[in-house]
N, C-alpha and C. Protein backbone atom coordinates (compact mmCIF):
# COMPACT_ATOMS: atom_id res chain seq x y z
N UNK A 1 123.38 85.97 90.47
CA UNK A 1 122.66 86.82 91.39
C UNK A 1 121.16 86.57 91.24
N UNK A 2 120.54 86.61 92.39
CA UNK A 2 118.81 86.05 92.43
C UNK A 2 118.20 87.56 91.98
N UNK A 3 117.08 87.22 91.31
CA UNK A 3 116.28 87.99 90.54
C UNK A 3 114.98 87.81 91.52
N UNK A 4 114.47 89.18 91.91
CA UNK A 4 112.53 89.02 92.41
C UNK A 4 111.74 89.18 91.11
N UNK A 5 110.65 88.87 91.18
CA UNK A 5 110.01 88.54 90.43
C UNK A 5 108.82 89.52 91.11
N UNK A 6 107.45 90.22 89.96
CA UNK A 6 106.23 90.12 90.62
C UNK A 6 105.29 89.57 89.92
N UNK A 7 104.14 88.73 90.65
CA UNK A 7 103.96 87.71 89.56
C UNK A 7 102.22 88.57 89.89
N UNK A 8 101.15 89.10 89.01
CA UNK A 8 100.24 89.33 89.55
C UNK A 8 98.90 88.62 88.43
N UNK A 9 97.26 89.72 89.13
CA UNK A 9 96.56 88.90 88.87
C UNK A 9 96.07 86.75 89.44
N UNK A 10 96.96 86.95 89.92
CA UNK A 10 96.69 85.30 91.17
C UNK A 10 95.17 84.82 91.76
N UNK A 11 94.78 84.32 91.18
CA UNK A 11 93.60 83.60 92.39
C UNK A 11 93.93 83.49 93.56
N UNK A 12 92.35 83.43 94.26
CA UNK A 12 92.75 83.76 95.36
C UNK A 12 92.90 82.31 95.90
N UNK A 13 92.98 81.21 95.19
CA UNK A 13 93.40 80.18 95.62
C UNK A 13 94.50 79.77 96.05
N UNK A 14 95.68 80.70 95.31
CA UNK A 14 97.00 80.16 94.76
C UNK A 14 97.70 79.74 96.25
N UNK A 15 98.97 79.07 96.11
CA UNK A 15 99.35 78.65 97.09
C UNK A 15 101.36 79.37 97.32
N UNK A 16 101.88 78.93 97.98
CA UNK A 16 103.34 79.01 97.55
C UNK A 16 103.80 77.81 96.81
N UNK A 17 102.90 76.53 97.38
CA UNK A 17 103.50 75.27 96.63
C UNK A 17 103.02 75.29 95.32
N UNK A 18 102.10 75.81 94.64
CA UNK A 18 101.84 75.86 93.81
C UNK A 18 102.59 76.88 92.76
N UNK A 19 102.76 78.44 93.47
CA UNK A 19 103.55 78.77 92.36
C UNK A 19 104.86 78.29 92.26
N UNK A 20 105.63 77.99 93.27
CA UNK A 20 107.08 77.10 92.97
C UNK A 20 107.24 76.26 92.17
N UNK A 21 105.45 75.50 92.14
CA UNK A 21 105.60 74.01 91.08
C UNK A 21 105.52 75.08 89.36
N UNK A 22 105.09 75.81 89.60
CA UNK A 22 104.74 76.46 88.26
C UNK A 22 106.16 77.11 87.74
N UNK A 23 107.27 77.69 88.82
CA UNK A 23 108.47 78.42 88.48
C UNK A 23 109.53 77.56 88.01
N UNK A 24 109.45 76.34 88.88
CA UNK A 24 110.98 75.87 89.21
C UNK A 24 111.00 75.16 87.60
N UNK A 25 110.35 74.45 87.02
CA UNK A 25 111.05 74.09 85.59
C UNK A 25 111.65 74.83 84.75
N UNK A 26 111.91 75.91 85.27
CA UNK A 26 112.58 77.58 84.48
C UNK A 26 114.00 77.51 85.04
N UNK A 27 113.94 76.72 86.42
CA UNK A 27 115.30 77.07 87.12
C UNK A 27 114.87 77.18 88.68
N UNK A 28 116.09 77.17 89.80
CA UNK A 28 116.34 77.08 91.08
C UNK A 28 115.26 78.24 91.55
N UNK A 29 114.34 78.42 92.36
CA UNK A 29 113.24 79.35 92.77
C UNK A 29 113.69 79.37 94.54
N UNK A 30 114.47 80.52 94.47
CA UNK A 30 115.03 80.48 96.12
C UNK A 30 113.93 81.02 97.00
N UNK A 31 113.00 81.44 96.78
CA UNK A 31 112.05 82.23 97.54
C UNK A 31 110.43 82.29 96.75
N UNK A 32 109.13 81.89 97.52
CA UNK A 32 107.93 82.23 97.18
C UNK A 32 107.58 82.88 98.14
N UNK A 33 106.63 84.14 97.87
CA UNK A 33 105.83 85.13 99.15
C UNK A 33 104.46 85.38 98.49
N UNK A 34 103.90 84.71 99.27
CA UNK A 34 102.23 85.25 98.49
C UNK A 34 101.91 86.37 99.66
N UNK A 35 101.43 87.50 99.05
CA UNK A 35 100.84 88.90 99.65
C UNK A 35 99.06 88.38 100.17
N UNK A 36 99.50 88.45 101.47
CA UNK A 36 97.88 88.41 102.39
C UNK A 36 97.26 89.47 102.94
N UNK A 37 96.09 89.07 102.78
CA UNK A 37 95.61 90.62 103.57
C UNK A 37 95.83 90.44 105.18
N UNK A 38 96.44 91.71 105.92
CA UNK A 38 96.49 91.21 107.29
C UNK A 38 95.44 91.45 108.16
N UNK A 39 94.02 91.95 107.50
CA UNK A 39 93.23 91.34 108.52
C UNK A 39 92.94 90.07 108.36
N UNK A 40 92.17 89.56 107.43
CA UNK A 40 91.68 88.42 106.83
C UNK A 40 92.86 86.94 106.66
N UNK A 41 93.74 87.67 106.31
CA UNK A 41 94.81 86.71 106.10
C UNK A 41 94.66 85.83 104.84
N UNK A 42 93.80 86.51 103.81
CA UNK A 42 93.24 85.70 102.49
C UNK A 42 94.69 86.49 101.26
N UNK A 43 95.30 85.90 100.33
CA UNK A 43 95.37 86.28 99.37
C UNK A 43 95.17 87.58 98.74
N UNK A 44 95.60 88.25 98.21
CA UNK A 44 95.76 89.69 97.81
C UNK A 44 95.69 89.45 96.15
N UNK A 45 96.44 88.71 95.84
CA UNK A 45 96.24 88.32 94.22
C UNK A 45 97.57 88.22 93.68
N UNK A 46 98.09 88.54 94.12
CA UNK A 46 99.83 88.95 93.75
C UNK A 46 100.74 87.69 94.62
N UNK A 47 102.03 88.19 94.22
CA UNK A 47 103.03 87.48 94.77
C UNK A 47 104.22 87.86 94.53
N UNK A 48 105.60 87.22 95.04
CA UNK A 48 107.17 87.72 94.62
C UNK A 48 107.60 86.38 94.73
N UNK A 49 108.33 85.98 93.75
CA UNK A 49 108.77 84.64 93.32
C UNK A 49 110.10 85.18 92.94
N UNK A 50 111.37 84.59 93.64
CA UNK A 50 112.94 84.77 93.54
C UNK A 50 112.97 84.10 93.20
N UNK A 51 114.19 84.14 92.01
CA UNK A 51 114.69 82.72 90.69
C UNK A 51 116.32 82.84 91.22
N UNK A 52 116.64 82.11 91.53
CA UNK A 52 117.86 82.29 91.81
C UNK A 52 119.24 82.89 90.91
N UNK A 53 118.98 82.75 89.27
CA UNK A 53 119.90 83.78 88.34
C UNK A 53 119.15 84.37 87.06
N UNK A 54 119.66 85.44 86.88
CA UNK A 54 118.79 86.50 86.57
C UNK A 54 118.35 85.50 84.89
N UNK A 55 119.74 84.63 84.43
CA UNK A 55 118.49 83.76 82.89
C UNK A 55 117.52 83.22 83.26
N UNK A 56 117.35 82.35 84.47
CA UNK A 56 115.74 81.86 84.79
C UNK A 56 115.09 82.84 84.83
N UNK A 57 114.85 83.77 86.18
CA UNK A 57 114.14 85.00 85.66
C UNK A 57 113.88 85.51 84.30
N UNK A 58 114.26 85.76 83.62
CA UNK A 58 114.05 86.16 81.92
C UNK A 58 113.18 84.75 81.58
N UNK A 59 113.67 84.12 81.73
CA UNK A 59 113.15 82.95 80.95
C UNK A 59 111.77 82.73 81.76
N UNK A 60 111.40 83.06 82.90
CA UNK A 60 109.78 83.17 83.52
C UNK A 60 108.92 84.28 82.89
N UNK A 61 109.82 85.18 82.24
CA UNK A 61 109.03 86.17 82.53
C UNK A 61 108.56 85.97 80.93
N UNK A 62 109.63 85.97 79.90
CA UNK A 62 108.97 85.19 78.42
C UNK A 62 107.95 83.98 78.46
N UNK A 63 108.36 83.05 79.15
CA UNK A 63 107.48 82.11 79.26
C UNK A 63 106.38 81.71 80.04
N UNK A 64 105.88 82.90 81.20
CA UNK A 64 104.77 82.36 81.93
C UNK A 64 103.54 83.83 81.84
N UNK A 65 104.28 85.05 81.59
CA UNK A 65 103.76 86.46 81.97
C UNK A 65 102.66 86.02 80.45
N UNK A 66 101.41 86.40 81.06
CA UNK A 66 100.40 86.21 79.65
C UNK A 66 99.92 84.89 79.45
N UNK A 67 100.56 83.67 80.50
CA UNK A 67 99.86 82.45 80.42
C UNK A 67 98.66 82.15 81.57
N UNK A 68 97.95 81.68 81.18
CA UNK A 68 96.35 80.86 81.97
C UNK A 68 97.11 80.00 83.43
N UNK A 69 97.21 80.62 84.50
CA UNK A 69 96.68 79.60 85.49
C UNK A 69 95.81 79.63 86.30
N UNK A 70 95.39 78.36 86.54
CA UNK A 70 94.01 78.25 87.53
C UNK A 70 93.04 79.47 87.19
N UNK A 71 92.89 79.19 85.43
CA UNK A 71 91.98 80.17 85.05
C UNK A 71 92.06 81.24 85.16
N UNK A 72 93.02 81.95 85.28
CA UNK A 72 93.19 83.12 85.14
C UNK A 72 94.87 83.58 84.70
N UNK A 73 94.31 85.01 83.72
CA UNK A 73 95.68 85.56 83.19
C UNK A 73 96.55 85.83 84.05
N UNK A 74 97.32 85.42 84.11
CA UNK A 74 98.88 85.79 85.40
C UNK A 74 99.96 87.11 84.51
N UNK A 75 100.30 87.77 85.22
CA UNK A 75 101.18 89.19 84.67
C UNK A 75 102.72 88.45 85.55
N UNK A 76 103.54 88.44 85.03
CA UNK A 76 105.11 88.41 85.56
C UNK A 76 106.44 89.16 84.92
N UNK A 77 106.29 90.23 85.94
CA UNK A 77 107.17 91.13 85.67
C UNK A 77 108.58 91.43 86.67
N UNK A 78 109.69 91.87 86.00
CA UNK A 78 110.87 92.06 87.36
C UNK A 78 110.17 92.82 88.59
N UNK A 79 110.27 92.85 89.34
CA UNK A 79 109.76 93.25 90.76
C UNK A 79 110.43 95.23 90.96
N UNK A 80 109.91 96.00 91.20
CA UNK A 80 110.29 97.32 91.53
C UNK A 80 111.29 96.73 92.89
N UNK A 81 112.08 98.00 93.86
CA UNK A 81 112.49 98.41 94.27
C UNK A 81 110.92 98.35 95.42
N UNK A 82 111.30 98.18 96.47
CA UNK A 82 110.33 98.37 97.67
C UNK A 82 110.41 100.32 97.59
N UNK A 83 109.18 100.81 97.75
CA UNK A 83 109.47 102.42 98.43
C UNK A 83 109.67 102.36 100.14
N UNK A 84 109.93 103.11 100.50
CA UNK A 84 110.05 103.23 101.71
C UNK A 84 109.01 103.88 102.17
N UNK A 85 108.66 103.35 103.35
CA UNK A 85 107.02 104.10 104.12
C UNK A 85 107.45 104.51 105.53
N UNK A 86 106.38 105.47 105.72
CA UNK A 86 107.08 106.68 106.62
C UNK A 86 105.94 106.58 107.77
């Protein structure tokens, strides 16, 4: 079963191809979503990266949450539950 991911702290550079290149040596990465702002359409800082079974997931989250990319500390944690907005 696929695991979301939230991966935060992101430059505002980051790409989808880029975090996929950063996930997939962990395992199958069925899904990248980088969060934009919708006026601007720039980067938000964050992201949701799906691993396709929940050991890759674990294994991203030991091995990347607390590591340096593109200069900056990246946070990767299991993803909440969306709330619902009214």
């Amino acid at each position: 079963m696929s695991k979301k991911l939230h991966v935060g702290n992101l430059p505002y550079s980051v790409t989808e191809a880029s975090l996929r290149e950063l996930f997939s040596p962990l395992g199958e990465v069925s899904s990248v979503a980088v969060i934009t702002d919708r006026e601007t359409g720039r980067p938000k800082g964050f992201a949701f990266v799906e691993m396709a079974d929940d050991a890759a997931a674990k294994q991203a989250i030991s091995q990347i949450n607390g590591k340096t990319f593109e200069e900056r500390v990246i946070t990767v944690a299991e993803a909440r539950p969306q709330a619902p907005r009214s």
